[in-house]
N, C-alpha and C. Protein backbone atom coordinates (compact mmCIF):
# COMPACT_ATOMS: atom_id res chain seq x y z
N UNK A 1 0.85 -1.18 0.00
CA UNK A 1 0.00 0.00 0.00
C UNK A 1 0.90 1.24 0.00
N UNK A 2 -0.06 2.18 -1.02
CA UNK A 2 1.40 3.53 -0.84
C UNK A 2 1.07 4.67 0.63
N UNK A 3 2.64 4.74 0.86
CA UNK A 3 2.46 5.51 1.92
C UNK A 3 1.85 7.07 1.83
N UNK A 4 1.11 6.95 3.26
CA UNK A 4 -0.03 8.30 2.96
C UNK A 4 0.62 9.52 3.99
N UNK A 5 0.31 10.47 3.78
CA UNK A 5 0.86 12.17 4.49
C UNK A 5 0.34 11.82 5.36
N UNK A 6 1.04 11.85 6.37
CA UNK A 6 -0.50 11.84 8.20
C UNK A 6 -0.71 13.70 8.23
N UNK A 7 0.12 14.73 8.21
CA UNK A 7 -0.33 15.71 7.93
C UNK A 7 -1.55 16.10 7.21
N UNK A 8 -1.53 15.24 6.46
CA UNK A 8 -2.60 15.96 5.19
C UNK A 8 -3.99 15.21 5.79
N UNK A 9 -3.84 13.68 6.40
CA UNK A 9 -4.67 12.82 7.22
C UNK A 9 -5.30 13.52 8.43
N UNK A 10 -4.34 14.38 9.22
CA UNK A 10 -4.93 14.77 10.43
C UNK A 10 -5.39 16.13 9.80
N UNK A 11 -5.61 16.86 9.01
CA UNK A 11 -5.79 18.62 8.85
C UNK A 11 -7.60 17.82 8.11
N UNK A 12 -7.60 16.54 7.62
CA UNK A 12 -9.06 16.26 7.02
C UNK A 12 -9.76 15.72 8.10
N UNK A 13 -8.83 15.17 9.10
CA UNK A 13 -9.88 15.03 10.28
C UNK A 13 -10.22 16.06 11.04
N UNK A 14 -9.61 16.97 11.01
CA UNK A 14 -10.10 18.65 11.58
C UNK A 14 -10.91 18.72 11.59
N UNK A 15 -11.48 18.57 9.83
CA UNK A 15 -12.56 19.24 9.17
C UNK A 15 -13.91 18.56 9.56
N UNK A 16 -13.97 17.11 9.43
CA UNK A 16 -14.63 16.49 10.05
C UNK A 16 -14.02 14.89 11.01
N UNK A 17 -14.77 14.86 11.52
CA UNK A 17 -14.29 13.27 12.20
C UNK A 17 -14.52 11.90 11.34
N UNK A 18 -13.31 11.67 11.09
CA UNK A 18 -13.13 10.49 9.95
C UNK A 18 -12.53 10.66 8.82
N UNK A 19 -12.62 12.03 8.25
CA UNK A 19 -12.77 12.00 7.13
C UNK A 19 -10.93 11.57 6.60
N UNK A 20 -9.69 11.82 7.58
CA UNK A 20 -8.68 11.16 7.59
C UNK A 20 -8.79 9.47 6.65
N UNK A 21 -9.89 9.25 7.68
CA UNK A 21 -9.59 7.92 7.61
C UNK A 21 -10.24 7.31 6.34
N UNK A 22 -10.78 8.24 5.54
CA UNK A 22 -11.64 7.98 4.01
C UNK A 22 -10.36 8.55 3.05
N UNK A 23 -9.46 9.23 3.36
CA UNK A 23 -8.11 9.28 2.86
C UNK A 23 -7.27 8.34 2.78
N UNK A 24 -7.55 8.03 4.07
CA UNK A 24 -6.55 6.18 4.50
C UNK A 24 -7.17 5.42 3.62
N UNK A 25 -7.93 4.96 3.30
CA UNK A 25 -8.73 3.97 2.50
C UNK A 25 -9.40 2.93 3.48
N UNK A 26 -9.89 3.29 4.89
CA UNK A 26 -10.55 2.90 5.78
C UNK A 26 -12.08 3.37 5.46
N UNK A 27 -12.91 2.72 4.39
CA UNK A 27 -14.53 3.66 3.93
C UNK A 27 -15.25 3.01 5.43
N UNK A 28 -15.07 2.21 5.64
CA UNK A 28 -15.94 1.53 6.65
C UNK A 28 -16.04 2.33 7.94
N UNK A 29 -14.88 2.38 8.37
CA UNK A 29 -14.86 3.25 9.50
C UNK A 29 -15.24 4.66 9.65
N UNK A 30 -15.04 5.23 8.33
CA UNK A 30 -14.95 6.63 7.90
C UNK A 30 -16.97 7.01 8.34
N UNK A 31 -17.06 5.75 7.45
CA UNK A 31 -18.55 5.82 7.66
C UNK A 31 -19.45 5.85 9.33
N UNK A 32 -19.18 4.92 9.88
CA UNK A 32 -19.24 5.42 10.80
C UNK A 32 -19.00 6.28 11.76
N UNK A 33 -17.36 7.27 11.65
CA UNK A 33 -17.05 8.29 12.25
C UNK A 33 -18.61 9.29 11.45
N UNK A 34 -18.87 8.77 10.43
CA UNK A 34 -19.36 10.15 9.99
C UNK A 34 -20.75 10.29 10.34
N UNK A 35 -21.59 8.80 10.31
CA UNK A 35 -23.04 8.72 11.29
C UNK A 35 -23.07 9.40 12.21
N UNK A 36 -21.92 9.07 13.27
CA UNK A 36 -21.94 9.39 14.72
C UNK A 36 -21.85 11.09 14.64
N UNK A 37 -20.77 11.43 14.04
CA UNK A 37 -20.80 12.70 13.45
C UNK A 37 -22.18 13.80 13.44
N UNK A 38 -22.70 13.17 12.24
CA UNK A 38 -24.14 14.05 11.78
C UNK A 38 -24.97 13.65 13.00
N UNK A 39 -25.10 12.63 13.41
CA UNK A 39 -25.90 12.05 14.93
C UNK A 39 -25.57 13.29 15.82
N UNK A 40 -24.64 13.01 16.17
CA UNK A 40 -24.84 14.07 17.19
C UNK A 40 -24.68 15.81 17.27
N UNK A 41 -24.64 15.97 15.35
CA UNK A 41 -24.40 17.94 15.21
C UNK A 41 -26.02 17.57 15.30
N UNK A 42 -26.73 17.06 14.68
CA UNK A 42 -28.11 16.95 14.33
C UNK A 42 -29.05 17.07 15.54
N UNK A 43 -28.55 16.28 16.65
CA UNK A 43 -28.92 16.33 18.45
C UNK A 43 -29.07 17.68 19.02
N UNK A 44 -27.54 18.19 18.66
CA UNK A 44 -26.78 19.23 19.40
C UNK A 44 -28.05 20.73 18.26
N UNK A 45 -27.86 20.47 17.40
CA UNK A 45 -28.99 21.89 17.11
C UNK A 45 -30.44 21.71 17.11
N UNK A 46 -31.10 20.35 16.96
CA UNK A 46 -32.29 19.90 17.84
C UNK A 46 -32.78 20.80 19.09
N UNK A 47 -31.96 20.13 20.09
CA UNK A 47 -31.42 20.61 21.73
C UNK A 47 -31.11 21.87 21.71
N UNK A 48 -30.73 22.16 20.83
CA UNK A 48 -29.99 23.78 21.27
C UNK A 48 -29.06 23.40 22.39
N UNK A 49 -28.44 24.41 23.01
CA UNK A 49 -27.12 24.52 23.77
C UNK A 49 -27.49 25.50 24.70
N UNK A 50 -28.60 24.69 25.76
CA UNK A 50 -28.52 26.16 26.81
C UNK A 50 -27.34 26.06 27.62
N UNK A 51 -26.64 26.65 28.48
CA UNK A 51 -25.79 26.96 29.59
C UNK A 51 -26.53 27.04 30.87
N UNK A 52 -28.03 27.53 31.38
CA UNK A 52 -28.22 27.73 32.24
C UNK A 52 -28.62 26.57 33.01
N UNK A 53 -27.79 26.43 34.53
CA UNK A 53 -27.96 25.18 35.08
C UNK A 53 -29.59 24.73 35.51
N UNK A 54 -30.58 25.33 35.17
CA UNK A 54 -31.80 25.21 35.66
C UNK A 54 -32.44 24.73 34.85
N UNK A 55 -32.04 24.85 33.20
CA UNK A 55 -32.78 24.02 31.85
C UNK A 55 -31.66 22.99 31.59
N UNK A 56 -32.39 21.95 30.76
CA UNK A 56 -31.98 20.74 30.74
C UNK A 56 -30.93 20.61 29.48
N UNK A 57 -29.80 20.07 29.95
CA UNK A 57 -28.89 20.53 29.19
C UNK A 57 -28.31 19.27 28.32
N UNK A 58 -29.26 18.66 27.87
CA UNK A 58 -29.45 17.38 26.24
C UNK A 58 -28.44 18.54 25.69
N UNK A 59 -28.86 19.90 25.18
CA UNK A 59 -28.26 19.72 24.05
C UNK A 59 -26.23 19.57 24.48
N UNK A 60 -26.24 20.12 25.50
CA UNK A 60 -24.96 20.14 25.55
C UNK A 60 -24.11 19.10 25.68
N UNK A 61 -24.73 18.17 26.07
CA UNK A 61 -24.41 16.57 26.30
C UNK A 61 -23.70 16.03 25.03
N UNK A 62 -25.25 16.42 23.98
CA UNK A 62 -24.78 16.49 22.36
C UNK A 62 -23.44 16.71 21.78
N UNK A 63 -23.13 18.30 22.62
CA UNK A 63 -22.18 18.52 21.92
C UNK A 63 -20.82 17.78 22.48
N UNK A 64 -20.69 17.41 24.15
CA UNK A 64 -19.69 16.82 24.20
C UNK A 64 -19.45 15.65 23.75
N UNK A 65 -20.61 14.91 23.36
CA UNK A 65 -20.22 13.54 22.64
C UNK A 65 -19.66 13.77 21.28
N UNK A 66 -20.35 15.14 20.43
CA UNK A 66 -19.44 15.32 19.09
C UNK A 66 -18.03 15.45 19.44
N UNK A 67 -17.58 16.26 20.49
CA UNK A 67 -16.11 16.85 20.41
C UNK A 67 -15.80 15.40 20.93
N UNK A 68 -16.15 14.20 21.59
CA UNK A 68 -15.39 13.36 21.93
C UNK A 68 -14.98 12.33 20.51
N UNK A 69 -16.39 12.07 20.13
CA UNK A 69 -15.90 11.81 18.83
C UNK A 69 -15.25 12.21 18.03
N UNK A 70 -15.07 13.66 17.95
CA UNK A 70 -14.14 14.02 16.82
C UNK A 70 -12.82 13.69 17.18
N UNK A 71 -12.02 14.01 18.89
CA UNK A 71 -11.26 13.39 19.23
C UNK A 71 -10.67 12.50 19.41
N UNK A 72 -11.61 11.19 19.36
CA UNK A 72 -11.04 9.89 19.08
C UNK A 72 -10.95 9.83 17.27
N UNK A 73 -11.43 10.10 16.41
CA UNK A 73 -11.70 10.51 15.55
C UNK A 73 -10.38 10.43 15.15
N UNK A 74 -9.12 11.85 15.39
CA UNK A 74 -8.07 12.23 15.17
C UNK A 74 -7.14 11.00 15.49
N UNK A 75 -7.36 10.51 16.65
CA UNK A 75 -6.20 9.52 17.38
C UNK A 75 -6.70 8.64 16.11
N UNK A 76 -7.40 8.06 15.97
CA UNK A 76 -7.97 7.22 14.90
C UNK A 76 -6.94 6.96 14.01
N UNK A 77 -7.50 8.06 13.05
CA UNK A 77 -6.43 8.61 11.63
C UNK A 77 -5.19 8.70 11.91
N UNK A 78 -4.18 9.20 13.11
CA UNK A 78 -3.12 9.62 13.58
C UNK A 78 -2.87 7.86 13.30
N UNK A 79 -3.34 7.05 14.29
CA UNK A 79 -2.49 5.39 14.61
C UNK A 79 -2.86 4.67 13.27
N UNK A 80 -3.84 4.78 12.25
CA UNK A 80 -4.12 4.01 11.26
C UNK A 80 -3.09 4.34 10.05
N UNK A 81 -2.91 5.94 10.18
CA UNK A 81 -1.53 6.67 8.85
C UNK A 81 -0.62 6.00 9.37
N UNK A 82 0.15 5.77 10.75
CA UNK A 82 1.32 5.47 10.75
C UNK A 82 1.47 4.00 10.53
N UNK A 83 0.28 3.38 11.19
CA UNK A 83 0.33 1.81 10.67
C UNK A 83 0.23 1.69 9.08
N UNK A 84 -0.22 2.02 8.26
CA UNK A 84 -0.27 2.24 6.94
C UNK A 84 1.14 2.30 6.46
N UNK A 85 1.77 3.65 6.95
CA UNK A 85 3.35 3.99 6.55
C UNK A 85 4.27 2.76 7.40
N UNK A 86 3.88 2.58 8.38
CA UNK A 86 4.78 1.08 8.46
C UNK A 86 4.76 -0.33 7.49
N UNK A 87 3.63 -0.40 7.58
CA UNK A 87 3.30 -1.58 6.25
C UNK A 87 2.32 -2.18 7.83
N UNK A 88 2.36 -2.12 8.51
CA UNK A 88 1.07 -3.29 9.34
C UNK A 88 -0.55 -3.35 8.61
């Protein structure tokens, strides 16, 4: 397999979560980073995003499960480019 930029891998997972890994030639996974993805922007503006501790705060929940996903997301793409550029 030819070796892939992890630079260029991690700046597309920025953009969204996975999308590294649809660079990698990982579609499967990509796909699911990207369900979970729209799942939970889709929650998160549903919910809205109150702050005040007295309303119920779904939407914000929303949003920390996106940023967690997008974060594992990155580690994702980061360990799959270098296994790629190793040959594993």
């Amino acid at each position: 397999m030819a070796k892939k930029n992890t630079y260029l891998a991690m700046i597309l997972s920025l953009i969204f979560p996975g999308l590294g890994l649809a660079y990698d030639g990982e579609i499967k996974r990509f796909i699911c980073y990207l369900v979970l993805g729209l799942v939970f922007c889709g929650l998160w503006a549903y919910f809205g995003m109150p702050l005040d501790a007295e309303v119920n705060n779904t939407g914000f929940c929303c949003y920390l499960a996106y940023i967690i996903t997008w974060i594992f997301g990155l580690y994702d793409t980061l360990r799959t480019t270098i296994d790629i550029n190793r040959g594993n």
